[in-house]
Protein backbone atom coordinates (compact mmCIF):
# COMPACT_ATOMS: atom_id res chain seq x y z
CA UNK A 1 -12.59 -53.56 95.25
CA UNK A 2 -11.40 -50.18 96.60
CA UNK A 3 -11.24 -49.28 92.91
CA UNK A 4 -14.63 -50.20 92.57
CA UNK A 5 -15.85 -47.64 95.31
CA UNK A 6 -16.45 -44.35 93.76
CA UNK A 7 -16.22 -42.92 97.41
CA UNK A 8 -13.35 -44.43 98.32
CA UNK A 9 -11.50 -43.13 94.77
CA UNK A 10 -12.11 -39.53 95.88
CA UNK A 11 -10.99 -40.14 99.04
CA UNK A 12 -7.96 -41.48 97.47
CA UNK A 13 -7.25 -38.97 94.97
CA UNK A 14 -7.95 -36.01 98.00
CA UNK A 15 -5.46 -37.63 100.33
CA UNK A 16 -2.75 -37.17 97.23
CA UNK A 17 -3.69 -33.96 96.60
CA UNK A 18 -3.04 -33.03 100.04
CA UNK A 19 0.85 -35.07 100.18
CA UNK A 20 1.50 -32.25 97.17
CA UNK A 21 3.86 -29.27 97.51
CA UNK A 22 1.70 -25.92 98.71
CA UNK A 23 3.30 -24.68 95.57
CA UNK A 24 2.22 -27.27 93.07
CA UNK A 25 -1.30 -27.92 94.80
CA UNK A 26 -1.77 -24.01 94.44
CA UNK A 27 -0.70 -24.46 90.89
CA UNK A 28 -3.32 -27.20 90.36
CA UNK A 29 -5.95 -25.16 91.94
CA UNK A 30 -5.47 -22.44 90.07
CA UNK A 31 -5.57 -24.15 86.75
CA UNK A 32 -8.71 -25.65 88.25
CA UNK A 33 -10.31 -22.42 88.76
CA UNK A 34 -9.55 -20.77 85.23
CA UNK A 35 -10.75 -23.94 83.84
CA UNK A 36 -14.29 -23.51 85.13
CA UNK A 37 -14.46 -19.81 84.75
CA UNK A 38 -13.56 -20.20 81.09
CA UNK A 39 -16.18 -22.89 81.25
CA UNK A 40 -19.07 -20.45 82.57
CA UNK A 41 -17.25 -17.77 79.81
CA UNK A 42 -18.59 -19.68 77.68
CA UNK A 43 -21.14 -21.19 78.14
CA UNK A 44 -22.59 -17.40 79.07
CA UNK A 45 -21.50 -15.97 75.88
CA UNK A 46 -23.26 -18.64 73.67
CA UNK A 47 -26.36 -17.95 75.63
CA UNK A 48 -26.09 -14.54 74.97
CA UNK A 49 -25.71 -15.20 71.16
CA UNK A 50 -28.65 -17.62 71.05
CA UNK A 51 -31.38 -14.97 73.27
CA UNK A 52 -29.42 -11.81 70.55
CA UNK A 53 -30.75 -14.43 67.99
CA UNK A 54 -34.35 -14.99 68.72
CA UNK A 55 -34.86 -11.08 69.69
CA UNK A 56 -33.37 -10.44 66.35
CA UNK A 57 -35.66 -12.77 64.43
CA UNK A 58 -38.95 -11.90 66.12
CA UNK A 59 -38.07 -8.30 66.16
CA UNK A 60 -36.96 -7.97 62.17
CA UNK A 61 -40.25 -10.22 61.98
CA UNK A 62 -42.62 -8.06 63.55
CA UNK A 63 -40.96 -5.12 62.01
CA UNK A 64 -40.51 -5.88 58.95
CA UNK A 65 -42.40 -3.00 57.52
CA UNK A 66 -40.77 0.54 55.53
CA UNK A 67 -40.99 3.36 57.73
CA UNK A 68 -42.77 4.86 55.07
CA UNK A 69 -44.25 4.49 51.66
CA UNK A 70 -43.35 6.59 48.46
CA UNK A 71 -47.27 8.29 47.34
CA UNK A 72 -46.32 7.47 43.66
CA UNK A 73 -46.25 3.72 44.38
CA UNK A 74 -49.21 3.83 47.01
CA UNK A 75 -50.83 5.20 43.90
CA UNK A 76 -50.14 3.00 41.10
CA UNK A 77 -51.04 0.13 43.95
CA UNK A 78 -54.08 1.73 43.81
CA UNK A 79 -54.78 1.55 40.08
CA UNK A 80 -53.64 -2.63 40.67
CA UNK A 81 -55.66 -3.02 43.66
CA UNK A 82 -59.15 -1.49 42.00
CA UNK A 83 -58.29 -3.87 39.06
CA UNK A 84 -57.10 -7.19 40.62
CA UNK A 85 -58.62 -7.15 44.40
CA UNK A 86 -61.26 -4.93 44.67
CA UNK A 87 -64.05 -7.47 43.28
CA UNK A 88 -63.39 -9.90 46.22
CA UNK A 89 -61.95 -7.65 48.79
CA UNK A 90 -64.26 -4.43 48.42
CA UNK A 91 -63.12 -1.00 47.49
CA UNK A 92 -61.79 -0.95 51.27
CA UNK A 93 -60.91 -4.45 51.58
CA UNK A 94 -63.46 -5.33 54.06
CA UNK A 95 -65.52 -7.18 51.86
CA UNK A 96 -64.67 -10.88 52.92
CA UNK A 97 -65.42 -11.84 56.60
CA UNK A 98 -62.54 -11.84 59.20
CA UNK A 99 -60.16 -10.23 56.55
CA UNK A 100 -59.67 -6.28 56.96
CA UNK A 101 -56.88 -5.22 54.44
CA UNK A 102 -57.07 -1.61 55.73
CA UNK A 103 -57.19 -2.28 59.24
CA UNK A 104 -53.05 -2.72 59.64
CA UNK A 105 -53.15 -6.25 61.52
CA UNK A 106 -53.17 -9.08 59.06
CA UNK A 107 -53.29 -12.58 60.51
CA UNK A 108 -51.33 -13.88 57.69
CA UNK A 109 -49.29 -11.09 56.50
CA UNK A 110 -47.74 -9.26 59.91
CA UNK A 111 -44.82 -7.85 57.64
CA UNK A 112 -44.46 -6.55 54.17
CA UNK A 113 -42.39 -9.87 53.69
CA UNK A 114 -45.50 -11.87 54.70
CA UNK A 115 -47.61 -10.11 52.34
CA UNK A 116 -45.70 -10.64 49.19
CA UNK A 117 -45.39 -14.04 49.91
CA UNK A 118 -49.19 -14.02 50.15
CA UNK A 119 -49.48 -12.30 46.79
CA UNK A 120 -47.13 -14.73 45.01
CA UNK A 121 -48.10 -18.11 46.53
CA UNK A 122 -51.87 -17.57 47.58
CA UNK A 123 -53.58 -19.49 50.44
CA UNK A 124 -54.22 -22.73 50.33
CA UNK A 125 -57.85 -23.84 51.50
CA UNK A 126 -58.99 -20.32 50.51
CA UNK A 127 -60.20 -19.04 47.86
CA UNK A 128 -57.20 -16.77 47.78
CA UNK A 129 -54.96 -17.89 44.26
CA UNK A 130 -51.83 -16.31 43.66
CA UNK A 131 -50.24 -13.73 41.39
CA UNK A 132 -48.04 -13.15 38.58
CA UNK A 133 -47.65 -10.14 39.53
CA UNK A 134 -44.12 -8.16 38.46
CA UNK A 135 -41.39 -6.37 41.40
CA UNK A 136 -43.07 -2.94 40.48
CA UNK A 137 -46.54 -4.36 41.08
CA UNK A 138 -46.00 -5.97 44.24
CA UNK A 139 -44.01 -3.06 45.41
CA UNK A 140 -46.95 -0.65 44.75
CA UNK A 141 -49.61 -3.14 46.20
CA UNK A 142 -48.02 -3.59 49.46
CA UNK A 143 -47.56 0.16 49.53
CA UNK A 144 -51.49 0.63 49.04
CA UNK A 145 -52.37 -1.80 51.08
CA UNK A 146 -50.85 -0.57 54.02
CA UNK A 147 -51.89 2.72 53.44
CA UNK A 148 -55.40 2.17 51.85
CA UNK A 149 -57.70 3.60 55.15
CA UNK A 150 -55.66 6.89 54.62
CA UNK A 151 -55.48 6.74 51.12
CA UNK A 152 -58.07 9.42 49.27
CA UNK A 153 -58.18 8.79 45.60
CA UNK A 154 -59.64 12.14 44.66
CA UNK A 155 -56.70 13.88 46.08
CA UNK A 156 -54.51 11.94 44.28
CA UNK A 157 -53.17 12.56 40.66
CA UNK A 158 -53.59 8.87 39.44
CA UNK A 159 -52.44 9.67 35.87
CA UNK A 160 -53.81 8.99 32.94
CA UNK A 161 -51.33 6.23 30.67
CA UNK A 162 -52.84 7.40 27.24
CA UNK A 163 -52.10 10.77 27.96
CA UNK A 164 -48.41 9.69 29.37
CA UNK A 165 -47.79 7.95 26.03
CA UNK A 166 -48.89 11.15 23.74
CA UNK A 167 -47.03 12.97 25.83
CA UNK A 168 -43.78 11.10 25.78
CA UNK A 169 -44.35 10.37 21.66
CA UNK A 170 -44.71 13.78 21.45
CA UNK A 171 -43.96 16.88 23.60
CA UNK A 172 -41.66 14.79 26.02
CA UNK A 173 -39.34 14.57 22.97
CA UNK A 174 -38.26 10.74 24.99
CA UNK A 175 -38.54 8.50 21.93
CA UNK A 176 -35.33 11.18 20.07
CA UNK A 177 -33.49 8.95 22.58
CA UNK A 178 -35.12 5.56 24.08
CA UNK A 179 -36.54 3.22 22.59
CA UNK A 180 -39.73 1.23 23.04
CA UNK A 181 -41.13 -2.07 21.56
CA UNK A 182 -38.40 -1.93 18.64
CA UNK A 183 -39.55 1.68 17.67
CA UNK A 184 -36.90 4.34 18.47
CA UNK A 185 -33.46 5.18 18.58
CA UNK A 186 -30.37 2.94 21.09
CA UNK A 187 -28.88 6.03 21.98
CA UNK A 188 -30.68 6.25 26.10
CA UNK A 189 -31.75 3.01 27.66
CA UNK A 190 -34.36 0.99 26.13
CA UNK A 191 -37.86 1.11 28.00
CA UNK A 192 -39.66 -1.77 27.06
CA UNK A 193 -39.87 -3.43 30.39
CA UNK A 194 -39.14 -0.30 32.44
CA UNK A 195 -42.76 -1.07 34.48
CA UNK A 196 -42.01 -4.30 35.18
CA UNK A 197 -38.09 -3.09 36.15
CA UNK A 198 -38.53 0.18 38.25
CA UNK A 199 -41.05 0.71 40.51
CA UNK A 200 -43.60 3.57 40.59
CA UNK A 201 -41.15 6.32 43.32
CA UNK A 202 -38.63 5.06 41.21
CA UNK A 203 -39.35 6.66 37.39
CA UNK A 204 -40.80 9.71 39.25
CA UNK A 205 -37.38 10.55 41.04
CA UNK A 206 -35.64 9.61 37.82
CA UNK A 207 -38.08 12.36 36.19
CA UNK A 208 -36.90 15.27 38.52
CA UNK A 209 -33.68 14.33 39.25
CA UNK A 210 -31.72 12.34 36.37
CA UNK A 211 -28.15 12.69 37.80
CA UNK A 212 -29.16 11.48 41.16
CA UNK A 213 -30.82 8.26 39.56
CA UNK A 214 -28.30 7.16 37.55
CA UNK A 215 -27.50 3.62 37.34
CA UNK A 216 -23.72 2.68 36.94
CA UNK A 217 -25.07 0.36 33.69
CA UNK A 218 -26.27 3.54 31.93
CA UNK A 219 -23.79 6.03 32.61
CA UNK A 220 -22.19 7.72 29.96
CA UNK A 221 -18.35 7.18 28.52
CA UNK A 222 -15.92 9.62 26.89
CA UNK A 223 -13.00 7.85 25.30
CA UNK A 224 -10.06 9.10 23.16
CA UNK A 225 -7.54 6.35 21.46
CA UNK A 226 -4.37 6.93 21.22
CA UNK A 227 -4.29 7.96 17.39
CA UNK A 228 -6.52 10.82 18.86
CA UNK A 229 -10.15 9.50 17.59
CA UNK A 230 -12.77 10.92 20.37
CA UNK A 231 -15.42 8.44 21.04
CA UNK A 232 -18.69 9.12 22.84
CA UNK A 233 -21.49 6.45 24.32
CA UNK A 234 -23.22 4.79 26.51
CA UNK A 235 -21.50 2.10 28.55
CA UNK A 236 -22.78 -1.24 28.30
CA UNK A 237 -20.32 -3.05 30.28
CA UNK A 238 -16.40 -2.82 31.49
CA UNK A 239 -13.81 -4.62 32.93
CA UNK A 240 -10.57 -4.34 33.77
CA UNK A 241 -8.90 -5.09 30.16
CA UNK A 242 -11.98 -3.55 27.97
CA UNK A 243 -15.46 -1.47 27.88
CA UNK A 244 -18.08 -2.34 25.81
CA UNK A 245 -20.26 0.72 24.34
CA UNK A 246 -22.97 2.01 22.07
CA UNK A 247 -21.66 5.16 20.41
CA UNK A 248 -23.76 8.16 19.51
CA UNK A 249 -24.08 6.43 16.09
CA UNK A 250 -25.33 3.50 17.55
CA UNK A 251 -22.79 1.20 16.66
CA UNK A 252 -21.80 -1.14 19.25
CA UNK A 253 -17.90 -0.73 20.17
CA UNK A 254 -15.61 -2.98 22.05
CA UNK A 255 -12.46 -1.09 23.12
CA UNK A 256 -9.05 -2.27 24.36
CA UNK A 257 -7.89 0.03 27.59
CA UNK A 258 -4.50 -0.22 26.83
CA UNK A 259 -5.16 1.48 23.39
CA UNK A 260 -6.46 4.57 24.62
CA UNK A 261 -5.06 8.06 25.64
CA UNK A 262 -8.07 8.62 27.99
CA UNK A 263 -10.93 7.18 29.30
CA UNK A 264 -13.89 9.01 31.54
CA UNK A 265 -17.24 7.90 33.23
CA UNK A 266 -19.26 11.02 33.00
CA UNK A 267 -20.99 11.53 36.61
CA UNK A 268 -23.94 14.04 35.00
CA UNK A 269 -26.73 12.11 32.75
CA UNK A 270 -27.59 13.74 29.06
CA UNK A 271 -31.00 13.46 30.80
CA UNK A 272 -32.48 16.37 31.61
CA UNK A 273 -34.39 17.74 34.83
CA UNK A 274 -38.20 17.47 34.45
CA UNK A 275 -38.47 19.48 37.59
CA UNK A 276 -39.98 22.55 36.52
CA UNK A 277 -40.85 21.62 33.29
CA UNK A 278 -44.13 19.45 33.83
CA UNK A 279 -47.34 19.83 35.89
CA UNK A 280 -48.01 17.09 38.46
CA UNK A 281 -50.93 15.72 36.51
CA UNK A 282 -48.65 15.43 33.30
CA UNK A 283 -45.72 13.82 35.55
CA UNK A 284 -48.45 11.53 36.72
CA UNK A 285 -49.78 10.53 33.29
CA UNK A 286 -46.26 9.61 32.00
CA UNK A 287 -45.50 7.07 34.71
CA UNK A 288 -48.82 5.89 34.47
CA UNK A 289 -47.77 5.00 31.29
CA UNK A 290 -44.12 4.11 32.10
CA UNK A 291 -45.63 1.43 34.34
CA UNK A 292 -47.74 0.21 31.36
CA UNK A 293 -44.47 -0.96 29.58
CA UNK A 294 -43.46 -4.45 30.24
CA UNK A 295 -42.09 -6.04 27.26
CA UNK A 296 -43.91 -7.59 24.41
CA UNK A 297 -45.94 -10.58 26.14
C-alpha cells in the first residue's frame, strides 16, 4: 500500500536522503547536479546543430548562384538560347505569361541548381519538355540566362564556328598536334568532344594561358631508362609501379618505374600562349567552333 503511493515513496526516499552523511549526501548532490547540467549540455548543443542545419540549407539554397559569370559562356548561352528557347520564350524571355527569364526571380528555378534541374527534367503539366543538353551547354545557358537583361549581343564577339574551323585547319597550325574526328595526329589531346567536355571560359583561358590550364591527364613526361634511352610523351596514366604514355612517335608505351634512371612531369605545356597572337574576333570564332565538337553522333 505505502508502495503504492507515489507521494508517500518520495517522502520515503527524502527522509533517507536526509539519515545520510553531510559528506555522502553532498556527494550525491553533486553528482545530481553535473548530471543535469550535462543533460542541458546537450540537449543545447544538438539544438544548436539542428537551427546551424536549416540556416545552412536555406541559405546555400537561396544562394546558390556564382558570384559571377565568365562573358565567354554568357555568350555561347546566347548562341543556345536564340536556337533552343527563343521561339517559346521570346528574344528576352518574356514571351510566355507569368514567366520572366530576365527578370532574376524564377518561381521554379531560385538557384542555378534549380535551373539545371529545370533544363534536364522539364515541367510537368507545362508545356516545358526537357533537354539533352551537354555540361558545356547547360553551363553557358544558366550563365545567359541570368545575365540576359544586361546582355547586348552587338557588343559581343559571338564568333563565327566556320571561321574557327579554317582557322584552326589552317593558320592555327592545331591539327600538327590534336586530333579531331579520326583526322590528325595523337601527339596533344584529342578534341572530338572538347564542346561537350569544357565549357565556353574554359577553352578561352586554355587559349591565353596553356600552362595555367593544364590538366594533370595531359601533362607531359620525360623519362630516361636505365640503359640511357630518353623517352618523351604525353602521360596517359601512372601509378605507383608504372606510367602509361604516348611518345612523340605515337606509339603507346607502358614503362616499369623501377627500370628507369629518371622520371619527370614537365610543369610547362608544349602549348603555346595565344595571348598576343590572335584578335578577339578570331579567339571568338575558334571556340565557337571548339564548342561545335562533340563527338561523332
Amino acid at each position: 500500500m505505502m508502495l503504492a503511493s507515489g507521494k508517500l515513496l518520495n517522502q520515503g526516499r527524502t527522509e533517507g536522503f536526509s539519515k545520510l552523511p553531510p559528506r555522502l549526501r553532498a556527494s550525491r548532490a553533486s553528482r545530481r547536479c553535473n548530471l543535469g547540467q550535462r543533460w542541458w549540455n546537450w540537449l543545447s548543443l544538438c539544438a544548436a546543430a539542428l537551427l546551424l542545419n536549416v540556416a545552412c540549407a536555406f541559405m546555400g539554397r537561396s544562394q546558390d548562384r556564382a558570384v559571377t559569370y565568365a562573358p565567354a559562356d554568357i555568350r555561347y548561352g546566347a548562341q543556345i538560347y536564340a536556337a533552343q528557347c527563343a521561339a517559346c520564350h521570346g528574344a528576352n524571355g518574356t514571351q510566355i505569361g507569368g514567366v520572366d527569364l530576365g527578370g532574376g526571380q524564377l518561381r521554379r528555378a531560385s538557384s542555378d541548381q534549380d535551373l539545371r534541374a529545370v533544363l534536364a527534367n522539364g515541367i510537368a503539366g507545362t508545356a516545358m519538355p526537357p533537354f539533352r543538353f551537354d555540361p558545356s551547354e547547360v553551363t553557358a545557358i544558366v550563365a545567359y540566362i541570368r545575365n540576359m537583361r544586361n546582355f547586348d549581343s552587338h557588343a559581343s564577339d559571338l564568333g563565327d564556328a566556320n571561321r574557327g574551323r579554317a582557322w584552326f585547319e589552317g593558320a592555327g597550325g592545331c591539327m600538327n598536334c590534336h586530333r579531331v574526328n579520326g583526322k590528325g595526329p595523337r601527339v596533344a589531346p584529342d578534341l572530338s568532344e572538347i564542346g561537350a567536355l569544357r565549357s565556353a571560359d574554359f577553352l578561352q583561358h586554355k587559349l591565353l594561358d596553356a600552362n595555367g590550364m593544364m590538366l594533370p591527364m595531359n601533362r607531359s613526361v620525360r623519362a630516361i631508362t636505365k640503359d640511357g634511352k630518353v623517352i618523351n610523351g604525353r602521360r596517359l596514366n601512372e601509378d605507383t609501379y608504372s606510367v602509361q604514355l604516348i611518345d612523340d612517335q605515337e606509339r603507346l608505351l607502358s614503362l616499369d618505374k623501377t627500370n628507369l634512371r629518371e622520371y619527370t612531369v614537365l610543369t610547362t605545356s608544349s602549348m603555346p600562349s595565344y595571348k598576343d597572337k590572335m584578335s578577339e574576333q578570331d579567339t571568338a570564332d575558334l571556340i565557337a567552333y571548339l564548342l561545335t565538337l562533340k563527338g561523332l553522333r
